[in-house]
N, C-alpha and C. Protein backbone atom coordinates (compact mmCIF):
# COMPACT_ATOMS: atom_id res chain seq x y z
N UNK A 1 0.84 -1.18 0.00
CA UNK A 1 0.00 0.00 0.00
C UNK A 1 0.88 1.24 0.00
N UNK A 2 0.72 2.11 -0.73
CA UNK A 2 1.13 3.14 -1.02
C UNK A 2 1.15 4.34 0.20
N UNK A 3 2.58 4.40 0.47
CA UNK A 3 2.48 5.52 1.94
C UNK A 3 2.05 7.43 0.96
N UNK A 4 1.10 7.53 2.13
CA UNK A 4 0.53 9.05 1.93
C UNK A 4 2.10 10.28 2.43
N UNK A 5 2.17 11.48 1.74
CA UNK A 5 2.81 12.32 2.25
C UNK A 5 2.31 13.94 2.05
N UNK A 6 2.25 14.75 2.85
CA UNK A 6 1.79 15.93 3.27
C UNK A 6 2.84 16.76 2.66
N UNK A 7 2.05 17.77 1.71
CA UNK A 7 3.13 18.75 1.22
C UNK A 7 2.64 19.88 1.85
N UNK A 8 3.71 20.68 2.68
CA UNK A 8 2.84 22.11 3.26
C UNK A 8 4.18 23.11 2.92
N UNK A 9 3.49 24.16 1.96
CA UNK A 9 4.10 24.99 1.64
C UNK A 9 3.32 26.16 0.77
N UNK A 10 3.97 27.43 0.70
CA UNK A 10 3.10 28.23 0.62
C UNK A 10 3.31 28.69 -0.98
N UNK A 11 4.49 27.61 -1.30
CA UNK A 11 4.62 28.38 -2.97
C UNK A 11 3.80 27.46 -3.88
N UNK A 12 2.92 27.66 -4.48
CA UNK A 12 1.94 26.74 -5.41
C UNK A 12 3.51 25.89 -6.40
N UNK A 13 4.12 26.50 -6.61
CA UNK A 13 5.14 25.88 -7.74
C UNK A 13 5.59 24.82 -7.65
N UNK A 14 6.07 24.93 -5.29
CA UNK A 14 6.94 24.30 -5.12
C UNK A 14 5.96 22.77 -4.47
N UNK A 15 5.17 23.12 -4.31
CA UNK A 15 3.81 22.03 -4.22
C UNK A 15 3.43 21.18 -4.86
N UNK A 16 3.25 22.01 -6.59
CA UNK A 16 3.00 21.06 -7.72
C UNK A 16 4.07 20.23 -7.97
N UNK A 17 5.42 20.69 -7.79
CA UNK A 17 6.74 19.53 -8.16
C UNK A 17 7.04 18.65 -7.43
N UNK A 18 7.02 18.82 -6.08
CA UNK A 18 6.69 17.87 -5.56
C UNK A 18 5.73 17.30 -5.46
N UNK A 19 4.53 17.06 -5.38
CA UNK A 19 3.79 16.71 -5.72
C UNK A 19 3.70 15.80 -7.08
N UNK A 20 3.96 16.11 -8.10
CA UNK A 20 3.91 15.65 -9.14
C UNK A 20 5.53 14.27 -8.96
N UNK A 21 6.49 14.87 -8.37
CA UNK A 21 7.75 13.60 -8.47
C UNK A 21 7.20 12.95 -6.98
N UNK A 22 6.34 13.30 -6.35
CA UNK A 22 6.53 11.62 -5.10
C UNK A 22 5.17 10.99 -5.80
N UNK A 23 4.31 11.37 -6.57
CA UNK A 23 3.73 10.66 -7.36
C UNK A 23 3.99 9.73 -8.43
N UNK A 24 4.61 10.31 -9.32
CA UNK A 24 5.30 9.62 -10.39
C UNK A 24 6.38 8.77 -10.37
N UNK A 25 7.13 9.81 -9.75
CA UNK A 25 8.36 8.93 -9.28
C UNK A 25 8.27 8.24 -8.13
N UNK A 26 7.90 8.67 -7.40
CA UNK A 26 7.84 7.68 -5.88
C UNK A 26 6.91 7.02 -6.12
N UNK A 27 5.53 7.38 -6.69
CA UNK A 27 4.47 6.06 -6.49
C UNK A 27 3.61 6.49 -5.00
N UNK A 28 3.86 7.45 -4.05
CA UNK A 28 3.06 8.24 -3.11
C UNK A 28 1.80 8.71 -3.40
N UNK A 29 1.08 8.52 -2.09
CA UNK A 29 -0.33 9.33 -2.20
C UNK A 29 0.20 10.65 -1.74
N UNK A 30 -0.37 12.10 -2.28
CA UNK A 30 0.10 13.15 -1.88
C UNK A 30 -1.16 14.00 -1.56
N UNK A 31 -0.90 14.49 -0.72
CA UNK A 31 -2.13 15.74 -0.55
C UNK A 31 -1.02 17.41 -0.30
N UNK A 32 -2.27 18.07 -0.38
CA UNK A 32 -0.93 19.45 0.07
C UNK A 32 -1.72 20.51 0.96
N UNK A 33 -0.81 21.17 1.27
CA UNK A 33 -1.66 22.70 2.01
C UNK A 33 -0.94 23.89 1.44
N UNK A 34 -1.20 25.31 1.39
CA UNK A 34 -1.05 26.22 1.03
C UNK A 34 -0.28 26.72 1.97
N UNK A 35 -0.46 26.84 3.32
CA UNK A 35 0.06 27.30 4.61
C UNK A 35 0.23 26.41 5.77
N UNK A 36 0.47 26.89 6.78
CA UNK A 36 1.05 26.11 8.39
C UNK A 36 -0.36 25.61 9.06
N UNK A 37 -1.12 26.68 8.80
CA UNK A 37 -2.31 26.59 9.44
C UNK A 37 -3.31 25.56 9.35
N UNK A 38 -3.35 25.67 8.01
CA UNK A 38 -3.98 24.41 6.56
C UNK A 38 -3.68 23.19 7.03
N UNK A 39 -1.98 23.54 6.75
CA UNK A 39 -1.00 21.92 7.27
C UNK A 39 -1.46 21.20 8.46
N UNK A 40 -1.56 22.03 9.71
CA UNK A 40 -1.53 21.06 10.70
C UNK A 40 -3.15 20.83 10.44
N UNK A 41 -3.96 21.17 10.11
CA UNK A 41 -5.54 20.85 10.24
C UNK A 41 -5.78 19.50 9.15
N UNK A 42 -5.02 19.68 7.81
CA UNK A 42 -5.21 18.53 7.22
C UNK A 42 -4.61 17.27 7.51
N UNK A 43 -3.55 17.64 8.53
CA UNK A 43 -2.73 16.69 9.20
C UNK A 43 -3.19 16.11 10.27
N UNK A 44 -4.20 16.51 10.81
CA UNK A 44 -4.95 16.23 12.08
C UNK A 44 -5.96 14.91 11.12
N UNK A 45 -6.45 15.18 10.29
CA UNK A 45 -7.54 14.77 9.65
C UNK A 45 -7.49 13.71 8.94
N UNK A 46 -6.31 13.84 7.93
CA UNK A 46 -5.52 12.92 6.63
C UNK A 46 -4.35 11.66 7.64
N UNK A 47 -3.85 12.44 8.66
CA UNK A 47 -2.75 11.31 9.58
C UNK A 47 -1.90 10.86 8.20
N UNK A 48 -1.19 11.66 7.46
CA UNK A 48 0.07 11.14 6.39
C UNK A 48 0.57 10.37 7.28
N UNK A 49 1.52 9.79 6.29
CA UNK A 49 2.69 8.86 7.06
C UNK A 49 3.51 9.58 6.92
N UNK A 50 4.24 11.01 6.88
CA UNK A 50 4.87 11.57 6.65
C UNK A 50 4.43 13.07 6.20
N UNK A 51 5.61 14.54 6.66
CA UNK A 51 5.14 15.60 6.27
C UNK A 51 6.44 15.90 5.84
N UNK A 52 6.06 16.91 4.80
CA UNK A 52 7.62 17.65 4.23
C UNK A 52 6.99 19.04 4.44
N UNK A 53 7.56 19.84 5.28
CA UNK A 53 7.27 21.17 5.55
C UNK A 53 8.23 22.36 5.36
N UNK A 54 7.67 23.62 4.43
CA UNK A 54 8.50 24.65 4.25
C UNK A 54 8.98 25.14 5.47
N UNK A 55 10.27 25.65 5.75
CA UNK A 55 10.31 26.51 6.58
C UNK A 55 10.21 28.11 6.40
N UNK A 56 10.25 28.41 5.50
CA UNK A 56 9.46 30.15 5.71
C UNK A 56 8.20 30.51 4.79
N UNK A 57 7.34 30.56 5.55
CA UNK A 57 5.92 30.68 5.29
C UNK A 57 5.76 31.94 6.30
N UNK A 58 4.42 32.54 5.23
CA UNK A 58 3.66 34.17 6.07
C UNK A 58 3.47 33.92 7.21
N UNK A 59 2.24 33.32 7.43
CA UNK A 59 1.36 32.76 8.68
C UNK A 59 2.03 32.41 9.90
N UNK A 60 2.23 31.02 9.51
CA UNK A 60 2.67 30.16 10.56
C UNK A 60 4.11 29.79 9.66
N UNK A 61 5.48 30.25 10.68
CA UNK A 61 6.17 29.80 10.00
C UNK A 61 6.39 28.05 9.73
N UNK A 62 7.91 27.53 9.35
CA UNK A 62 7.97 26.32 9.33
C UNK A 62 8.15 25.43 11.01
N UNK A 63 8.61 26.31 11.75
CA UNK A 63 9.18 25.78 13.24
C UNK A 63 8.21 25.96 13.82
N UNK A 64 6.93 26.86 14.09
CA UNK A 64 5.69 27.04 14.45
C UNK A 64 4.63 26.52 13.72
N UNK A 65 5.01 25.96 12.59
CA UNK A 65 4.01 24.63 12.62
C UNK A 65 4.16 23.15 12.70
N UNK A 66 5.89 22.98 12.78
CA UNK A 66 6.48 21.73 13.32
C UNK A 66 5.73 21.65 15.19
N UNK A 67 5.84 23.04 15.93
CA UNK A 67 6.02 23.00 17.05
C UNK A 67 4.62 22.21 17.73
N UNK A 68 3.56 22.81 16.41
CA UNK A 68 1.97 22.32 16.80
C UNK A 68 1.78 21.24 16.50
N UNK A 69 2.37 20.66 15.65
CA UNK A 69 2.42 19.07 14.94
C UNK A 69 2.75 18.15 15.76
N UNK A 70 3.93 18.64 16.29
CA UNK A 70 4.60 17.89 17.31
C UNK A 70 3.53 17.62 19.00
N UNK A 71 2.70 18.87 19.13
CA UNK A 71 2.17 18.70 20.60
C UNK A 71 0.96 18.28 20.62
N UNK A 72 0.38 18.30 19.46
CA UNK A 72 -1.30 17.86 18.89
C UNK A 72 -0.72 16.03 18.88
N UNK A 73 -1.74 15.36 20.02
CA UNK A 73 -1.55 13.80 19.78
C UNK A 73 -1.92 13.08 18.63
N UNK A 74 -2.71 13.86 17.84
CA UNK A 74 -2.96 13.56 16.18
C UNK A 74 -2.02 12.76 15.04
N UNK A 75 -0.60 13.87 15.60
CA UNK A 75 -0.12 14.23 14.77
C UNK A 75 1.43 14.01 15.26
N UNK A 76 1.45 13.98 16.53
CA UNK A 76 2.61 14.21 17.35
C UNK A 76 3.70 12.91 16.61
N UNK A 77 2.90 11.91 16.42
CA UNK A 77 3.82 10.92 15.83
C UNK A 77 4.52 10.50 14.53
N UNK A 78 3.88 11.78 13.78
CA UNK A 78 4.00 11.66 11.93
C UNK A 78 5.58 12.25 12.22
N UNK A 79 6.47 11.77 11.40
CA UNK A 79 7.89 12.68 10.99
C UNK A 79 7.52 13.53 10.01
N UNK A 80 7.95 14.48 10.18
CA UNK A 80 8.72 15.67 9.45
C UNK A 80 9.52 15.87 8.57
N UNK A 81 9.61 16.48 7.81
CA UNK A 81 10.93 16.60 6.89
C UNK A 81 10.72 18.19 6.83
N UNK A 82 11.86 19.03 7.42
CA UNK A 82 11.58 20.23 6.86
C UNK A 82 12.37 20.25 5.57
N UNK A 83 11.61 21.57 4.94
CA UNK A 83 12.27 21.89 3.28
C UNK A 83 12.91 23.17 3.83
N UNK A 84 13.76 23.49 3.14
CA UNK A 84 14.22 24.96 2.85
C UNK A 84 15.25 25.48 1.96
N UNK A 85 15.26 26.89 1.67
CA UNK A 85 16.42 27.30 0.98
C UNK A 85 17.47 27.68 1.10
N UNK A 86 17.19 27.98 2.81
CA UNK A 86 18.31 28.37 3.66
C UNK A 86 19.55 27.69 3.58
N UNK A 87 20.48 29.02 3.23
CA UNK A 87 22.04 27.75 2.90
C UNK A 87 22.15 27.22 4.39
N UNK A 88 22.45 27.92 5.47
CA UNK A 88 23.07 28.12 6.31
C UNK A 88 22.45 27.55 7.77
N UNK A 89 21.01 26.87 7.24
CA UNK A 89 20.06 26.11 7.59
C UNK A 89 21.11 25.16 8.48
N UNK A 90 20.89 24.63 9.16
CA UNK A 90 21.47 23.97 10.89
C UNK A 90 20.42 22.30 11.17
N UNK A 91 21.32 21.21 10.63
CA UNK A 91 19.86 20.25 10.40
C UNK A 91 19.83 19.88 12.14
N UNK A 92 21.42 19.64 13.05
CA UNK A 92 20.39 19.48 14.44
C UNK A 92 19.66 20.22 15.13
N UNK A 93 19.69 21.16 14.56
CA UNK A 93 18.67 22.37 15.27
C UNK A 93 17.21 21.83 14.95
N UNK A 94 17.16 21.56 13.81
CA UNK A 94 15.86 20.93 13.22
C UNK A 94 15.52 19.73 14.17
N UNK A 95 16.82 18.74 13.98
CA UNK A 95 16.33 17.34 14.67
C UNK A 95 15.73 17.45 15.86
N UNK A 96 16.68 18.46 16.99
CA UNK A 96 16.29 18.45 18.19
C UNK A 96 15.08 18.73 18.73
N UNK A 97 14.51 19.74 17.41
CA UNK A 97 13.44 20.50 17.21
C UNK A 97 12.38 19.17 17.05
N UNK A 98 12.66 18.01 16.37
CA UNK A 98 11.33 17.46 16.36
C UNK A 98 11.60 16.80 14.81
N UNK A 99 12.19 17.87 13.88
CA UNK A 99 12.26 16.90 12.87
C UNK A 99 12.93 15.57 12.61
N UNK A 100 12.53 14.96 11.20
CA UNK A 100 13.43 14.13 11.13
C UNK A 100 14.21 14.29 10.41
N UNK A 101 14.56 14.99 9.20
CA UNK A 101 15.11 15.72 8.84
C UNK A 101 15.57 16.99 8.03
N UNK A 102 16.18 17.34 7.31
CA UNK A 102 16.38 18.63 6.38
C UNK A 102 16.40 17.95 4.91
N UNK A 103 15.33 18.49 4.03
CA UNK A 103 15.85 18.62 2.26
C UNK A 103 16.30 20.40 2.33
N UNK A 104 17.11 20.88 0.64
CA UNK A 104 16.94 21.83 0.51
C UNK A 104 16.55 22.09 -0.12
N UNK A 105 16.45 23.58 -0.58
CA UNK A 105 15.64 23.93 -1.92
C UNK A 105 16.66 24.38 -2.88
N UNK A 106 17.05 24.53 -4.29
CA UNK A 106 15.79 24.08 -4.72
C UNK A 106 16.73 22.21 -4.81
N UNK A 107 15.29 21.61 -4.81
CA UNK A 107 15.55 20.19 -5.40
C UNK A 107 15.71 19.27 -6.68
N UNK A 108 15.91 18.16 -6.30
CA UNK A 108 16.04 17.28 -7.88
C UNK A 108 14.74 16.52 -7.46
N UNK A 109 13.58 16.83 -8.74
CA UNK A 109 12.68 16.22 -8.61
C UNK A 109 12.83 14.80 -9.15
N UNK A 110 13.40 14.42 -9.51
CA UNK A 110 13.95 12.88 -10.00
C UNK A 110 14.40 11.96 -8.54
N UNK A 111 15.36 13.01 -7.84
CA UNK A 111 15.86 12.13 -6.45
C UNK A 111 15.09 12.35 -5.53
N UNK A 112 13.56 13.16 -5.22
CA UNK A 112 12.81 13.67 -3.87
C UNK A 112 12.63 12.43 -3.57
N UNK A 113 11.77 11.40 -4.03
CA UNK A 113 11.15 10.37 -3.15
C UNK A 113 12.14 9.70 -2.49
N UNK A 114 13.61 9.64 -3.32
CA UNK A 114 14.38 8.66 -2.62
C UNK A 114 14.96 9.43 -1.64
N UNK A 115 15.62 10.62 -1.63
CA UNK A 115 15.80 11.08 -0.48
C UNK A 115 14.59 11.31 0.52
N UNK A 116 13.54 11.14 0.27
CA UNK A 116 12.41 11.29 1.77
C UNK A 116 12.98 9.96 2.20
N UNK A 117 12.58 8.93 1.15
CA UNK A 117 12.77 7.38 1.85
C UNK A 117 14.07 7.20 2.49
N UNK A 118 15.46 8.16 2.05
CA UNK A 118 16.80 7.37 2.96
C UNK A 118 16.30 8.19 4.02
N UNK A 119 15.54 9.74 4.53
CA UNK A 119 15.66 10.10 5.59
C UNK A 119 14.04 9.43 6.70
N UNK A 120 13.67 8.56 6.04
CA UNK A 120 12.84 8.24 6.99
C UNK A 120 12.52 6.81 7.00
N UNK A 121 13.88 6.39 6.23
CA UNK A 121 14.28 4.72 6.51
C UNK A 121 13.26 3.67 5.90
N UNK A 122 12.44 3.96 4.89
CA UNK A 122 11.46 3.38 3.93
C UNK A 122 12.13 3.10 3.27
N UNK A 123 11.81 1.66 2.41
CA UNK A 123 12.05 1.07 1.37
C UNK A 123 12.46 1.98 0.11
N UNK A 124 13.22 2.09 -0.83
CA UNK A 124 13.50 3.15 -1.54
C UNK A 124 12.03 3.24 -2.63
N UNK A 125 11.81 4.67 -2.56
CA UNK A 125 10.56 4.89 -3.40
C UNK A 125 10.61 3.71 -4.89
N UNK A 126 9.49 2.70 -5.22
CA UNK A 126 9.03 2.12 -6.71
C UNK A 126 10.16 0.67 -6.55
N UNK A 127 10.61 0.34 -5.25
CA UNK A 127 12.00 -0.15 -5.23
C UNK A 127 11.15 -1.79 -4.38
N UNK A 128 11.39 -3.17 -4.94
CA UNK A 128 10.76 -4.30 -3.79
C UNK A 128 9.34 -4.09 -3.42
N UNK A 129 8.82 -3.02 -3.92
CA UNK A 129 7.22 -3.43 -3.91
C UNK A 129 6.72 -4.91 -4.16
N UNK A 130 6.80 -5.23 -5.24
CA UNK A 130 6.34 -6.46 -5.27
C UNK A 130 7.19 -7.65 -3.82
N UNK A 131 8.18 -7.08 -4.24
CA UNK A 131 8.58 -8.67 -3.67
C UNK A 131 8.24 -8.73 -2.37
N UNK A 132 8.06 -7.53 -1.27
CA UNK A 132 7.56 -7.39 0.09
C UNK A 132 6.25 -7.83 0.36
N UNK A 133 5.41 -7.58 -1.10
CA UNK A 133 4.08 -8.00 -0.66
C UNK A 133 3.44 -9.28 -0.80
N UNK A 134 4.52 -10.06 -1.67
CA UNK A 134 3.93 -11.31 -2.44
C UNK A 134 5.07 -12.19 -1.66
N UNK A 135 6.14 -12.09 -1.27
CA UNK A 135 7.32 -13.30 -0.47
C UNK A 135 5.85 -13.49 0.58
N UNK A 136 6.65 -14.73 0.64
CA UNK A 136 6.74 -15.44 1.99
C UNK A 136 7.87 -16.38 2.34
N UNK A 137 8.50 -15.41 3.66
CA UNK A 137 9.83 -16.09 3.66
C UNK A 137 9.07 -16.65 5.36
C-alpha cells in the first residue's frame, strides 16, 4: 500500500513539483496545504505517514508549525521533513526541534522520493514493492 505524504508549503510551484515527483516517481499518495495553518488541520484529519514542511511561510512559519504538529496527539507521531532554501540552515537544530530531517531547496525532482525514503528509513521509493508484498519467507 502506497504511503501518503503531506506537502505544506506556501509556494503553489513548489507544491505542484513535488507533488507531481513523489507521485510519479515515488508512487506516493500526496495531498498538500497552502500554509502552516492548513498543514496542521489537514494533518490532524488525513494522519500522512509523513510531512515535508516549508520553513518560511507568512502565517505560521515552518518551526511554528512543526512545534503544533509535534504537541497535537494527532499528529505528534507523523515525521517531518523540513524543506528549505536556507544555505546556512542547521539540520540538528531541526532534529532536536522534532524533525526528522532537512531537504533543501531548490531540489532534484527525480531524487525527492528517494531522499524522503533514505531520511525516513522506507524502502526506496518504486524499489521491492512487489517482492515485500507477495514473499513469503
Amino acid at each position: 500500500m502506497a504511503k501518503t505524504v503531506l506537502v505544506i508549503d506556501d509556494d503553489r510551484d513548489i507544491r505542484e513539483v513535488a507533488k507531481a515527483s513523489l507521485e510519479l516517481v515515488g508512487g506516493f499518495i500526496v495531498i498538500v496545504a497552502e500554509s502552516g495553518i492548513r498543514g496542521v488541520a489537514v494533518a490532524q484529519e488525513a494522519k500522512p505517514d509523513a510531512i515535508i514542511l516549508d520553513l518560511m511561510m507568512p502565517d505560521l512559519d515552518g518551526q511554528q508549525t512543526l512545534s503544533q504538529l509535534k504537541r497535537l496527539p494527532e499528529t505528534a507521531s507523523i515525521p517531518v521533513i523540513m524543506l528549505t532554501a536556507k544555505v546556512q540552515a542547521d539540520k540538528p537544530d531541526f532534529v532536536s526541534n522534532g524533525a526528522a530531517g532537512l531537504l533543501v531547496k531548490p531540489f532534484d525532482p527525480m531524487q525527492l522520493p528517494d531522499q524522503v525514503c533514505g531520511i525516513l528509513g522506507w524502502s526506496a521509493a518504486g524499489k521491492d514493492v512487489g517482492r515485500n508484498v507477495s514473499a513469503k519467507e
